[in-house]
C-alpha atoms as a PDB file:
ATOM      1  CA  UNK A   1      66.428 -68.801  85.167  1.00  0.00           C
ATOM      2  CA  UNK A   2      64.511 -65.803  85.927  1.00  0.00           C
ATOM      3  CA  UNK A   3      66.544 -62.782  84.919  1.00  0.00           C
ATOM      4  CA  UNK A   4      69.632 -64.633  83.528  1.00  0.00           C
ATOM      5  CA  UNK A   5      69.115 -62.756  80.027  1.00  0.00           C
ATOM      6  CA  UNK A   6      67.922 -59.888  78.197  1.00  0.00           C
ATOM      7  CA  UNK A   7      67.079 -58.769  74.623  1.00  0.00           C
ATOM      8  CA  UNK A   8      68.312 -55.665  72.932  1.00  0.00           C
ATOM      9  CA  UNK A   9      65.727 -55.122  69.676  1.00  0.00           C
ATOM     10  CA  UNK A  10      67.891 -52.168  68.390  1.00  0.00           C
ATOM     11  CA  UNK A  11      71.295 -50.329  67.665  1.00  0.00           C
ATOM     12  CA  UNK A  12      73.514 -53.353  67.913  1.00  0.00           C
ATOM     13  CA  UNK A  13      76.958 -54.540  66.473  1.00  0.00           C
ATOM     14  CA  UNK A  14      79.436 -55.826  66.424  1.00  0.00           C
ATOM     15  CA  UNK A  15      83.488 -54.415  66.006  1.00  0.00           C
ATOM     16  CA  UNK A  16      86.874 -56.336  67.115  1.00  0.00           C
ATOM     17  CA  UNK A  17      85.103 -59.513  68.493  1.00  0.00           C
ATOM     18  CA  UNK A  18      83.078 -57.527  71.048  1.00  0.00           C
ATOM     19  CA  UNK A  19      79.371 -56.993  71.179  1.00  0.00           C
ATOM     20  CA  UNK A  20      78.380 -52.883  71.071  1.00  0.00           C
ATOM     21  CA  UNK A  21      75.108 -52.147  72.573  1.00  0.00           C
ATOM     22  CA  UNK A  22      73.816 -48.831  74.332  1.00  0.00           C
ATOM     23  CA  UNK A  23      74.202 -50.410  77.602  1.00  0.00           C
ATOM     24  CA  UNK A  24      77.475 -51.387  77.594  1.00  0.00           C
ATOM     25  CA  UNK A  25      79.656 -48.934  75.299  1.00  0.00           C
ATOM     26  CA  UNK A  26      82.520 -50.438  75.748  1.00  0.00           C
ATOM     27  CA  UNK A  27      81.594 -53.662  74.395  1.00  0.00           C
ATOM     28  CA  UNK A  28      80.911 -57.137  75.714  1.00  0.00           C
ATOM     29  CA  UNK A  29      83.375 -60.074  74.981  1.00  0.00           C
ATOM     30  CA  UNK A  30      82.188 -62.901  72.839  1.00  0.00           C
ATOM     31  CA  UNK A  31      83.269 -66.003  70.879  1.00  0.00           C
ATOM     32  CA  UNK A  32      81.708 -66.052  67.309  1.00  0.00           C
ATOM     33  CA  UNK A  33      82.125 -69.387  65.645  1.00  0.00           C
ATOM     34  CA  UNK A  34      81.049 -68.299  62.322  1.00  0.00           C
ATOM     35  CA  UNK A  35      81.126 -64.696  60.444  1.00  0.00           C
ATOM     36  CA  UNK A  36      78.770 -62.677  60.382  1.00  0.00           C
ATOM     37  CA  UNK A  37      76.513 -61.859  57.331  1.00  0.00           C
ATOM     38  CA  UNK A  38      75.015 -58.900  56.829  1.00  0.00           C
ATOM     39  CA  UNK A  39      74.264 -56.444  59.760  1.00  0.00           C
ATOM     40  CA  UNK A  40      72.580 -57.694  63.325  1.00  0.00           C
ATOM     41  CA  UNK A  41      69.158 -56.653  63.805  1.00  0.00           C
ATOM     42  CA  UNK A  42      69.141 -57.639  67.497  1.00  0.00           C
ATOM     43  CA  UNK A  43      71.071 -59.218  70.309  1.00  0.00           C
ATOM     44  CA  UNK A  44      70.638 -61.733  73.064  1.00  0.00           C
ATOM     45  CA  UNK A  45      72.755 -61.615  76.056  1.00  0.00           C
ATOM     46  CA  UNK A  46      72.498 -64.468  78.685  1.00  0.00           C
ATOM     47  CA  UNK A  47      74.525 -65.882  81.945  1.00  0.00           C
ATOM     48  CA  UNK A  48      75.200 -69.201  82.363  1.00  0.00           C
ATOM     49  CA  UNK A  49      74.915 -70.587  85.583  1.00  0.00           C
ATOM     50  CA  UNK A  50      78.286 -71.082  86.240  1.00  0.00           C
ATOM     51  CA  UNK A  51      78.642 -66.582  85.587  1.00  0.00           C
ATOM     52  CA  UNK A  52      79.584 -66.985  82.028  1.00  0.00           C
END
């Protein structure tokens, strides 16, 4: 699973169920099952084998 997923320590959030980060400024899709509380302090992104 070598390089299927990366951590971002800083300068994350999250606005109209996408995922901000520096990287990627226009935001990455995701599902969140539960609210969030309070503000993220960092992010993990990951693939799924099937490119998910």
């Amino acid at each position: 699973m070598y390089g299927r997923s990366f951590k971002i320590p800083q300068n994350v959030s999250v606005q109209d169920s996408k995922l901000v980060i520096p990287k990627f400024k226009e935001g990455i899709r995701l599902n969140l099952h539960r609210a969030l509380e309070g503000e993220p302090l960092f992010a993990t992104v990951s693939k799924s084998t099937t490119g998910k």
